[in-house]
PDB file of N, CA and C in Angstrom:
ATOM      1  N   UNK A   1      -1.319 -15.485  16.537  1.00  0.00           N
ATOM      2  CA  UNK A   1      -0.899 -15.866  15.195  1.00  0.00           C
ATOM      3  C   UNK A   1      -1.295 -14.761  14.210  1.00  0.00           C
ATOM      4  N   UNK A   2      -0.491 -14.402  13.507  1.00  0.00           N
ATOM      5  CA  UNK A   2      -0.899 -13.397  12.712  1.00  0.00           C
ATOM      6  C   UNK A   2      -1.567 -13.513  11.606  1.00  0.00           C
ATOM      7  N   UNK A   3      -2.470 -12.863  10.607  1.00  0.00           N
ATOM      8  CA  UNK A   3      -3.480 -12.996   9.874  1.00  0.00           C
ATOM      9  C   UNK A   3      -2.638 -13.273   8.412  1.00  0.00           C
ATOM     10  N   UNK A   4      -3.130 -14.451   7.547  1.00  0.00           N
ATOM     11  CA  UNK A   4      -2.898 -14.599   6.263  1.00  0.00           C
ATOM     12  C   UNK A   4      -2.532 -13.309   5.584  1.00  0.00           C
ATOM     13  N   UNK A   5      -1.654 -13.103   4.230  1.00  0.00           N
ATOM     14  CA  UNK A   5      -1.223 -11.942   3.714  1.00  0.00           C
ATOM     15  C   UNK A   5      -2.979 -11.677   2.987  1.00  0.00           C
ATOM     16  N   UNK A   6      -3.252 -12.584   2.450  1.00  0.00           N
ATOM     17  CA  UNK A   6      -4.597 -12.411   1.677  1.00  0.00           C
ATOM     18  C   UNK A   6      -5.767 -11.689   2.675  1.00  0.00           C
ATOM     19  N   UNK A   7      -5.175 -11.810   3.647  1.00  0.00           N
ATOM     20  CA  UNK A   7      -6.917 -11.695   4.772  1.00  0.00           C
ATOM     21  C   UNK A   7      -6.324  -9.724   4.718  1.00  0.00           C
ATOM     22  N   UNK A   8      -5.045  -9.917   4.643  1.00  0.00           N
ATOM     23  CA  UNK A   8      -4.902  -8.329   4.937  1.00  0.00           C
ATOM     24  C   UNK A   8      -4.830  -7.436   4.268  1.00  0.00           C
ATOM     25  N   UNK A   9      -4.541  -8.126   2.906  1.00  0.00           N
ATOM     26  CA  UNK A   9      -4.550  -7.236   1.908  1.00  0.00           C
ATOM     27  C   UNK A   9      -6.348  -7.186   1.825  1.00  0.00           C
ATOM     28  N   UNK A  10      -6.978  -7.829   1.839  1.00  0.00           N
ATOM     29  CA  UNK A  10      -8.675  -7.889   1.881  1.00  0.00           C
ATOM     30  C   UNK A  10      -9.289  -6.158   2.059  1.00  0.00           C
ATOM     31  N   UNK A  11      -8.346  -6.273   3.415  1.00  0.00           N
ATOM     32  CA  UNK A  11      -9.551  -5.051   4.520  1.00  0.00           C
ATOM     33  C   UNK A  11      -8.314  -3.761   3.374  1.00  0.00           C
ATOM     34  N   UNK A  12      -7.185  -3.817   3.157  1.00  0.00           N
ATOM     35  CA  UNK A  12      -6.373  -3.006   2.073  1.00  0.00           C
ATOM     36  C   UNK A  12      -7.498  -2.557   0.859  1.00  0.00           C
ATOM     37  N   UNK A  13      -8.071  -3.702   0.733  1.00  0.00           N
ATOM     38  CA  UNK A  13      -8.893  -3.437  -0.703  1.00  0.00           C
ATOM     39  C   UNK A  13     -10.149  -2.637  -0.598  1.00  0.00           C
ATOM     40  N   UNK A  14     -10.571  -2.955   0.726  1.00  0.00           N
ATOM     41  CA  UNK A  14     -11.705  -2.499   1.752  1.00  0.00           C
ATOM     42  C   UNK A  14     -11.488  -0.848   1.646  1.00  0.00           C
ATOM     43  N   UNK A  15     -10.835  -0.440   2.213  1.00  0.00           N
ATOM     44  CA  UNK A  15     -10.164   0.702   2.479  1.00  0.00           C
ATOM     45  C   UNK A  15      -9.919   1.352   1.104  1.00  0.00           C
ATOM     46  N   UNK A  16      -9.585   0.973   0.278  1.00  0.00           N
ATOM     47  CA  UNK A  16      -9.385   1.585  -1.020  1.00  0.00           C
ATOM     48  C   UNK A  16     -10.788   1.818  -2.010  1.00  0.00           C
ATOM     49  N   UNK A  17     -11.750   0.801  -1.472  1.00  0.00           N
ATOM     50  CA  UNK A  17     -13.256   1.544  -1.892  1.00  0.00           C
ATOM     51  C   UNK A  17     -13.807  -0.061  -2.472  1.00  0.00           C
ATOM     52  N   UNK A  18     -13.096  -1.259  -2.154  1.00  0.00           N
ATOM     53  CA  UNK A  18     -13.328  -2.157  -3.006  1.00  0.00           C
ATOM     54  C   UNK A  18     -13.441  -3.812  -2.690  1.00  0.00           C
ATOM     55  N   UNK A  19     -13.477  -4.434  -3.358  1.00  0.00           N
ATOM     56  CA  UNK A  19     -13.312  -6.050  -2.576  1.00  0.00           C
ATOM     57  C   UNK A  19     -12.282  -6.769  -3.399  1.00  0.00           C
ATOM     58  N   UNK A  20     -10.974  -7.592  -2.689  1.00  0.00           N
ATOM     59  CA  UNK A  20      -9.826  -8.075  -3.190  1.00  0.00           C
ATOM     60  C   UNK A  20     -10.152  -8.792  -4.631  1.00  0.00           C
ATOM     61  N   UNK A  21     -10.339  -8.957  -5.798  1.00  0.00           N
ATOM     62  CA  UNK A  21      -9.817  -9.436  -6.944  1.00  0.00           C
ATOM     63  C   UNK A  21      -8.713 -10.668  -7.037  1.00  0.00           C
ATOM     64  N   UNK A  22      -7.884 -10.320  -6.956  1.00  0.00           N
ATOM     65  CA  UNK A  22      -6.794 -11.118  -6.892  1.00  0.00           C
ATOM     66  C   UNK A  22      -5.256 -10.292  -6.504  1.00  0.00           C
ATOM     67  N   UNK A  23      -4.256 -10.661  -5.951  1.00  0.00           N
ATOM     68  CA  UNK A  23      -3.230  -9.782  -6.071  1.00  0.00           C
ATOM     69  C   UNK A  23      -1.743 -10.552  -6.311  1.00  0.00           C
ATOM     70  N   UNK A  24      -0.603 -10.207  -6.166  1.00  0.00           N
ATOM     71  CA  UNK A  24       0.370 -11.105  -6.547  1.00  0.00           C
ATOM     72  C   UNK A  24       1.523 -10.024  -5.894  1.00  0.00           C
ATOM     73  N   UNK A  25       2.576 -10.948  -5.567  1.00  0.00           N
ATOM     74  CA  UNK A  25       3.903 -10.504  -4.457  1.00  0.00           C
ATOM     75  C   UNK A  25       4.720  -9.953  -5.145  1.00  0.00           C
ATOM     76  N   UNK A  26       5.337  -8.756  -4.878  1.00  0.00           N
ATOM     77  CA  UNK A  26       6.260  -8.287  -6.019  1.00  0.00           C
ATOM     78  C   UNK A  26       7.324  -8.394  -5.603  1.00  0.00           C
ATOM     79  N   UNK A  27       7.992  -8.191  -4.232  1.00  0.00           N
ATOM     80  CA  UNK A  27       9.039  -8.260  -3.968  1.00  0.00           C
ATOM     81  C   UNK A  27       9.548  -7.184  -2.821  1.00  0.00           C
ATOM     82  N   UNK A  28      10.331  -6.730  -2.404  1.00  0.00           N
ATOM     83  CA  UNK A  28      11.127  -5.747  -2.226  1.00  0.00           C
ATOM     84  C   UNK A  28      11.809  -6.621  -1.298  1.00  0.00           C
ATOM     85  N   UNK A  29      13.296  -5.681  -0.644  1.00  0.00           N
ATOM     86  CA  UNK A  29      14.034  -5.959   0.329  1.00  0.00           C
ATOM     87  C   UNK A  29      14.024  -5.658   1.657  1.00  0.00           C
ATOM     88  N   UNK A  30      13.587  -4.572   2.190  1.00  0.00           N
ATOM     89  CA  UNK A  30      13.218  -4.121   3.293  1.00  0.00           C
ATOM     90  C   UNK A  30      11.918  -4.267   3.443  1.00  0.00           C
ATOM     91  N   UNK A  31      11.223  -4.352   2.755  1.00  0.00           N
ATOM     92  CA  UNK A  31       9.769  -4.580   2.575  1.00  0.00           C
ATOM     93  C   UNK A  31       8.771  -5.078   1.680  1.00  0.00           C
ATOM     94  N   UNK A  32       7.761  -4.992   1.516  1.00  0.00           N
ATOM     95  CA  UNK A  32       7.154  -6.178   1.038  1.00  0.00           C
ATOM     96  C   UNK A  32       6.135  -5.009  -0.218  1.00  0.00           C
ATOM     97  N   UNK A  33       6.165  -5.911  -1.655  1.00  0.00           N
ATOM     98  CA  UNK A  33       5.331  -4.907  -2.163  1.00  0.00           C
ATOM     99  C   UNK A  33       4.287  -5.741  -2.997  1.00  0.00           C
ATOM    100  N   UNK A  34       2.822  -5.459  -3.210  1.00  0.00           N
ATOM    101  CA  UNK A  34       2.166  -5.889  -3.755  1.00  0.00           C
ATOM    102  C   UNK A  34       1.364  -5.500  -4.838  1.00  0.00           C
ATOM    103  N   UNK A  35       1.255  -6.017  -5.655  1.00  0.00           N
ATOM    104  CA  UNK A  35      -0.009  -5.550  -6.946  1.00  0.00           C
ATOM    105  C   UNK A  35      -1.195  -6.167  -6.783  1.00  0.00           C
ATOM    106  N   UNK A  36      -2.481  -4.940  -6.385  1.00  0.00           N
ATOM    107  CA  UNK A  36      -3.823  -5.231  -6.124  1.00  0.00           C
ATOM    108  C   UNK A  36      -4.536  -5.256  -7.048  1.00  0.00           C
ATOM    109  N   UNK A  37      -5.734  -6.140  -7.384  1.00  0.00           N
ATOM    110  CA  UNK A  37      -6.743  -5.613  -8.693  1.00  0.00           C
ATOM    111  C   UNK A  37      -7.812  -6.089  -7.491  1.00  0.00           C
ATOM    112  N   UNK A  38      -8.795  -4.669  -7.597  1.00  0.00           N
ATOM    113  CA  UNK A  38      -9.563  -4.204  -6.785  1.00  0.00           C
ATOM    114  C   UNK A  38     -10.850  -4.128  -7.844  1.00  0.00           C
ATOM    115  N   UNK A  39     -12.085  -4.743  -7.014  1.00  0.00           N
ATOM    116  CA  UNK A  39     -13.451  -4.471  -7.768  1.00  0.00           C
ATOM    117  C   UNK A  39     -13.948  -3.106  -7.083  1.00  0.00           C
ATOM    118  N   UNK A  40     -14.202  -2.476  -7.698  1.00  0.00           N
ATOM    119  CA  UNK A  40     -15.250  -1.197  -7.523  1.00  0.00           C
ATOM    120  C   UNK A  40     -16.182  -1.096  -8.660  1.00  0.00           C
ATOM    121  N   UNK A  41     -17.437  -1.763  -7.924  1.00  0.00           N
ATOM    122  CA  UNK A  41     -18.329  -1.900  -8.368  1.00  0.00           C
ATOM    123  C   UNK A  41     -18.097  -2.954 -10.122  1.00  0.00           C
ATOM    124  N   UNK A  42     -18.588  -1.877 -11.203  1.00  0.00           N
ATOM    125  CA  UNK A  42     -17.837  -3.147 -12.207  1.00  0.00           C
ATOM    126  C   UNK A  42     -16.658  -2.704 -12.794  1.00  0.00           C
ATOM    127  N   UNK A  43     -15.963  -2.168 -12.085  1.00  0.00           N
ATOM    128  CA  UNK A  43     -14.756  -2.206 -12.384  1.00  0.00           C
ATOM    129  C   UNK A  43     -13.673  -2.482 -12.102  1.00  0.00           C
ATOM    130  N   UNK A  44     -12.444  -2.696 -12.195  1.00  0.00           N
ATOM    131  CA  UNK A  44     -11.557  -3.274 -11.865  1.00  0.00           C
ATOM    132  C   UNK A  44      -9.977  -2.162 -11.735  1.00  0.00           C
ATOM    133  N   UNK A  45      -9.907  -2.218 -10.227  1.00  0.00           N
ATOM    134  CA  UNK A  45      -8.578  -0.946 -10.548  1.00  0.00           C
ATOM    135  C   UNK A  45      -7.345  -1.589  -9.841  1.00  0.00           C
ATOM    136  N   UNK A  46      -6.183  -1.166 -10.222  1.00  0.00           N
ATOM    137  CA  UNK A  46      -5.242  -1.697 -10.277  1.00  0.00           C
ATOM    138  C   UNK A  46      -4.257  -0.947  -9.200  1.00  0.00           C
ATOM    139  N   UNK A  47      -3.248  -1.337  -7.972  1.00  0.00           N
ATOM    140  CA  UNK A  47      -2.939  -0.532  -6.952  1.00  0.00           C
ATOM    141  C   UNK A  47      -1.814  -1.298  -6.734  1.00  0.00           C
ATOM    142  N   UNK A  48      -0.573  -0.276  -6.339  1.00  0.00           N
ATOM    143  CA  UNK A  48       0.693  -0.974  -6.064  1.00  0.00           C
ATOM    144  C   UNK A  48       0.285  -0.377  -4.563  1.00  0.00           C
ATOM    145  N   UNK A  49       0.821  -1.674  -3.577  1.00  0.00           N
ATOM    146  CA  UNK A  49       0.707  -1.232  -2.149  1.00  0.00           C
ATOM    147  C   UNK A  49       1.846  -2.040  -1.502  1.00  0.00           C
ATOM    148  N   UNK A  50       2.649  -0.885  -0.764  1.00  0.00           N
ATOM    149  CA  UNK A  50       4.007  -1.417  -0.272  1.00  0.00           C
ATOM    150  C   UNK A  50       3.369  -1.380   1.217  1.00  0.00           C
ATOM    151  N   UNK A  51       3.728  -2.855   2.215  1.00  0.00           N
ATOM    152  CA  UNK A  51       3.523  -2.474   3.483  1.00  0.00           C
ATOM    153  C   UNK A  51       5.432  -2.655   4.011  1.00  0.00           C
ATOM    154  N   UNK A  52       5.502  -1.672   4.746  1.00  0.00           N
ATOM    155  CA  UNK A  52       6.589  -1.386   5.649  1.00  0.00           C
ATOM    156  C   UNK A  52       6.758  -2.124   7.050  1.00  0.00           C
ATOM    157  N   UNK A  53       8.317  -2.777   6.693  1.00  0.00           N
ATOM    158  CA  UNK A  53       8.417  -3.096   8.007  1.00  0.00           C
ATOM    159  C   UNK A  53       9.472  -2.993   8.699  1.00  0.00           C
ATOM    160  N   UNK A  54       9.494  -3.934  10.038  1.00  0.00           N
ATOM    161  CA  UNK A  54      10.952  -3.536  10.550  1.00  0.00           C
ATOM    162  C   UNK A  54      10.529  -2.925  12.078  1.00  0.00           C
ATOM    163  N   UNK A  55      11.516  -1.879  12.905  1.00  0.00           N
ATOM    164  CA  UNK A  55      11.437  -1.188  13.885  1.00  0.00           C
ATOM    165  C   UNK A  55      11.349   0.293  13.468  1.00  0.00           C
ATOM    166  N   UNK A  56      11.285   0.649  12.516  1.00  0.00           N
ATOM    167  CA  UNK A  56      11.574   2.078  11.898  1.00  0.00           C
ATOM    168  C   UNK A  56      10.077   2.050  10.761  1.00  0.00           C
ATOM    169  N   UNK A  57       9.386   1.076  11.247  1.00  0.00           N
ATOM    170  CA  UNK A  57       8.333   1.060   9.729  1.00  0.00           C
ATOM    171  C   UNK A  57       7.851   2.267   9.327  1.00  0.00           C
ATOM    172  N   UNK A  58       7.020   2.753  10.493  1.00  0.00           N
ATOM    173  CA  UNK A  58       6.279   4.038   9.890  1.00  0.00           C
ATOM    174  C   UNK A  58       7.413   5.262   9.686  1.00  0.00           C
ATOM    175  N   UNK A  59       8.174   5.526  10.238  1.00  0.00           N
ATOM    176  CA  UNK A  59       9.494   6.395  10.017  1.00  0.00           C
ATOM    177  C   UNK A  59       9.749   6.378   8.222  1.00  0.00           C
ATOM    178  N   UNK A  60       9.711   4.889   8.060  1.00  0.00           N
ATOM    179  CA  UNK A  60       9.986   4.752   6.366  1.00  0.00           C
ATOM    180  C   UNK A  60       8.920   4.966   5.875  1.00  0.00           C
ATOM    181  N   UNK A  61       7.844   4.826   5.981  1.00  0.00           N
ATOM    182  CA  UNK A  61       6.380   4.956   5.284  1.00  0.00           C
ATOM    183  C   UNK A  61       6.645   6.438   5.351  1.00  0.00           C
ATOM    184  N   UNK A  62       6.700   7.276   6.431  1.00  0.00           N
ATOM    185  CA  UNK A  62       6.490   8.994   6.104  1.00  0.00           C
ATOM    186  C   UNK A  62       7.308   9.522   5.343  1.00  0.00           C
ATOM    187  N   UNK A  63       8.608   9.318   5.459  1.00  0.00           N
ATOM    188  CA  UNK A  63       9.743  10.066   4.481  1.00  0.00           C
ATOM    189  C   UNK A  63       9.751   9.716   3.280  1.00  0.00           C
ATOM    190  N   UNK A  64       9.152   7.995   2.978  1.00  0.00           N
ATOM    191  CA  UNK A  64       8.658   8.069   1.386  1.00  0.00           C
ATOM    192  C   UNK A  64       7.057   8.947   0.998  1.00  0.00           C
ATOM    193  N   UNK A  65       6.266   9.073   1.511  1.00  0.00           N
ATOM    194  CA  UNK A  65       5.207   9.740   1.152  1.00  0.00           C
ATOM    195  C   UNK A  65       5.757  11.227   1.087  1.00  0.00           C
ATOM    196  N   UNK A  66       6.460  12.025   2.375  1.00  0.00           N
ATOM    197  CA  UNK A  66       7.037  12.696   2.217  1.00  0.00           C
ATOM    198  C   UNK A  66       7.773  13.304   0.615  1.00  0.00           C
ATOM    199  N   UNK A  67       8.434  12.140   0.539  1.00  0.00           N
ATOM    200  CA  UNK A  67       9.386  12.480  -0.536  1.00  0.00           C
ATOM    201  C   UNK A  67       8.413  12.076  -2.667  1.00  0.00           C
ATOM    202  N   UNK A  68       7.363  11.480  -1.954  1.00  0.00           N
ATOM    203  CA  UNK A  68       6.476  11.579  -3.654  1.00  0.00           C
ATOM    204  C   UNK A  68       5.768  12.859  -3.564  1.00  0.00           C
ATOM    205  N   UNK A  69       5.489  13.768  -2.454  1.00  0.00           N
ATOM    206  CA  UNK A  69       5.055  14.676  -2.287  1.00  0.00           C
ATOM    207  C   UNK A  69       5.988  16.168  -2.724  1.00  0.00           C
ATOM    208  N   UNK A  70       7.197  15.636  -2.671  1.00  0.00           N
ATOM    209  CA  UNK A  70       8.171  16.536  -2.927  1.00  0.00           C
ATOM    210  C   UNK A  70       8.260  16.774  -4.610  1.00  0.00           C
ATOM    211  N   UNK A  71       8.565  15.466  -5.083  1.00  0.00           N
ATOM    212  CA  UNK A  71       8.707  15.117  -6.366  1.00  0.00           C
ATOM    213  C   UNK A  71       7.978  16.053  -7.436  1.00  0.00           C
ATOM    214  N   UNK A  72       7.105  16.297  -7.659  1.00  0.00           N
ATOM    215  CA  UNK A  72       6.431  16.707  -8.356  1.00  0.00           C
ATOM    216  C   UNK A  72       6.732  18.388  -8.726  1.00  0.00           C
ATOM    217  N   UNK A  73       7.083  18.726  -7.206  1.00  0.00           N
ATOM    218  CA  UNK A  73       7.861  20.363  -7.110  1.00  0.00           C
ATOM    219  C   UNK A  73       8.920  20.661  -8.077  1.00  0.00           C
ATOM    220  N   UNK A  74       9.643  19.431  -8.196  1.00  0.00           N
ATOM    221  CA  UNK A  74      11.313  19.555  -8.610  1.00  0.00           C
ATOM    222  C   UNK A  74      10.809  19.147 -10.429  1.00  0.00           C
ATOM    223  N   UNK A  75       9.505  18.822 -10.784  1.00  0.00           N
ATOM    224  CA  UNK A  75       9.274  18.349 -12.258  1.00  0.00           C
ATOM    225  C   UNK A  75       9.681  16.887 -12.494  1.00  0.00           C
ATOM    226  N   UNK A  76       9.528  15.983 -11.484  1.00  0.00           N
ATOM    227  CA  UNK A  76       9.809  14.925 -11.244  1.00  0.00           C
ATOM    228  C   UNK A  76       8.129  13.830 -11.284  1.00  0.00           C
ATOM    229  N   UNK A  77       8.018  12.932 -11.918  1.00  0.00           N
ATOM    230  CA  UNK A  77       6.773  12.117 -11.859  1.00  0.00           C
ATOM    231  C   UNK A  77       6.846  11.418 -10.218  1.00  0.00           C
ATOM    232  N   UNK A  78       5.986  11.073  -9.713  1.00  0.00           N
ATOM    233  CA  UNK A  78       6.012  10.302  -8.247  1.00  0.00           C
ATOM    234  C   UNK A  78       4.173   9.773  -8.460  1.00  0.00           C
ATOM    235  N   UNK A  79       4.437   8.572  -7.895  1.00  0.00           N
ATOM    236  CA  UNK A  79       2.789   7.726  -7.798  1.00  0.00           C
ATOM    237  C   UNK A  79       2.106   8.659  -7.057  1.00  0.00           C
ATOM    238  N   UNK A  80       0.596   8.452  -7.471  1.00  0.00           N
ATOM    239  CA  UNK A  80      -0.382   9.125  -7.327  1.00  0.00           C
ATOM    240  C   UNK A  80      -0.905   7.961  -5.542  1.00  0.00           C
ATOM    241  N   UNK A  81      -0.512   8.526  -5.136  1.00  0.00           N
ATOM    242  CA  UNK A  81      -1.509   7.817  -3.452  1.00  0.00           C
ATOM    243  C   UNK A  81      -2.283   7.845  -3.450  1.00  0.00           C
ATOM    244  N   UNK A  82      -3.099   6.680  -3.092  1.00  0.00           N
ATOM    245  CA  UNK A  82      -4.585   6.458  -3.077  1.00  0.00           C
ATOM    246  C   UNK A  82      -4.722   6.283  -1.191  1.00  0.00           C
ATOM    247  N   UNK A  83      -4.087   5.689  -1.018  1.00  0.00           N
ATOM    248  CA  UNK A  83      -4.077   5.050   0.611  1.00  0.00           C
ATOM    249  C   UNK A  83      -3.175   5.532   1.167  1.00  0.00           C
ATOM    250  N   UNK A  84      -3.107   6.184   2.942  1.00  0.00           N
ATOM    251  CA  UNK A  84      -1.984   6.433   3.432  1.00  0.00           C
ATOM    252  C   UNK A  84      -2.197   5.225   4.546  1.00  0.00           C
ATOM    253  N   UNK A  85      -1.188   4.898   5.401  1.00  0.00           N
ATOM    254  CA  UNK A  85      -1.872   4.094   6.865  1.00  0.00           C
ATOM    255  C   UNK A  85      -1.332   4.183   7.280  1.00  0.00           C
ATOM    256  N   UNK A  86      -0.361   4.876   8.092  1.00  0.00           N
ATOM    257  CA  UNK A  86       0.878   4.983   9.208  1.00  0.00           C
ATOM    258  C   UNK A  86       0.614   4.244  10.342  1.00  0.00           C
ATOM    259  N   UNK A  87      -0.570   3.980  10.616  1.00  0.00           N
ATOM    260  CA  UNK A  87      -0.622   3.351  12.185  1.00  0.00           C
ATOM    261  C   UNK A  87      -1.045   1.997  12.095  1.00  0.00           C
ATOM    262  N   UNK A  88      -1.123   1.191  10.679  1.00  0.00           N
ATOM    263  CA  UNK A  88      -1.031   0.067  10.465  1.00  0.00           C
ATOM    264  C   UNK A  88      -2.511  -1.138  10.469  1.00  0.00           C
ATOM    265  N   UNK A  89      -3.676   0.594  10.415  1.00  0.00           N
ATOM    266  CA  UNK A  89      -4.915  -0.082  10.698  1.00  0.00           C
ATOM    267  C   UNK A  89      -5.261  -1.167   9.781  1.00  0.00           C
ATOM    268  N   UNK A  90      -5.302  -1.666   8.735  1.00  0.00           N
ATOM    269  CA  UNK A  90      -5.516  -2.349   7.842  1.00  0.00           C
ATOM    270  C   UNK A  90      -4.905  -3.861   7.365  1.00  0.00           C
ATOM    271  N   UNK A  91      -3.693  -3.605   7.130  1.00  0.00           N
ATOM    272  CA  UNK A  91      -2.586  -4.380   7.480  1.00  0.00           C
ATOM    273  C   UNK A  91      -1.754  -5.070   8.678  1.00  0.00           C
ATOM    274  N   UNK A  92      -1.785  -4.282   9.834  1.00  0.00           N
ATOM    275  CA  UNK A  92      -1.052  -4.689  10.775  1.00  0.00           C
ATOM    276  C   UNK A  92       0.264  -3.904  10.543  1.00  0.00           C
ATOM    277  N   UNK A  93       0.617  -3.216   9.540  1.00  0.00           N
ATOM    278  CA  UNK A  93       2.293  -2.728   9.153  1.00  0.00           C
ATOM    279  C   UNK A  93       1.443  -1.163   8.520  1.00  0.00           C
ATOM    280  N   UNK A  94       2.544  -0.149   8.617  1.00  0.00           N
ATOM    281  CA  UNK A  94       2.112   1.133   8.024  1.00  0.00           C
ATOM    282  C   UNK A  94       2.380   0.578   6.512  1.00  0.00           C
ATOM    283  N   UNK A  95       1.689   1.259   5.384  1.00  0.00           N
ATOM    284  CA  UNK A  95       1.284   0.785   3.962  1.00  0.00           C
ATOM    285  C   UNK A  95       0.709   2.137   3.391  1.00  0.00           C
ATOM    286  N   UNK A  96       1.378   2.500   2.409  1.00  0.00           N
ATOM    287  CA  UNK A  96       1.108   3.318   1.283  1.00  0.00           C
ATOM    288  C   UNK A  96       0.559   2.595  -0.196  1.00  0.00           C
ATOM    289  N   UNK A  97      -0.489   3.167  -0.700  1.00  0.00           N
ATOM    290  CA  UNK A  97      -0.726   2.286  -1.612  1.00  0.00           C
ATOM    291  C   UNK A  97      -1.259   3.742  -2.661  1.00  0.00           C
TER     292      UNK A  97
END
């Protein structure tokens, strides 16, 4: 049985330096995207984290990191990555956050 979304975004928050806050479902179509508020220490930081899915997940996770990596070359804004996970340690799904 697979683990609650909350239990996974948890070890997500873990990984990002912090302990889950609260978070809320944003949506997407191919995949799933979330808004984290993360405690570090007394503060509170705020993290969009898309986990990828499908048969092609991590394929899509690289060519978008790929491509915010590009962005910036061309004078283009692209999110600042905090988290990479291609092999789905955290989540169970590859997740850029």
């Amino acid at each position: 049985m697979a683990e609650p979304i909350r239990v996974r975004l948890a070890e997500v928050a873990k990984a990002l330096g912090g302990e889950l806050v609260r978070y809320k479902r944003l949506g997407g179509l191919g995949n799933e995207g979330f808004k984290l508020e993360v405690r570090d220490g007394r503060r509170i930081r705020r993290y969009a984290v898309k986990l990828y899915q499908g048969r092609n997940a991590r394929l899509k996770a690289e060519k978008e990191l790929a491509l915010f990596r590009l962005m910036p070359r061309h004078g283009l804004r692209a999110p600042r990555i905090a988290l990479v996970d291609l092999e789905g340690e955290f989540a169970g799904r590859p997740l850029l956050a």
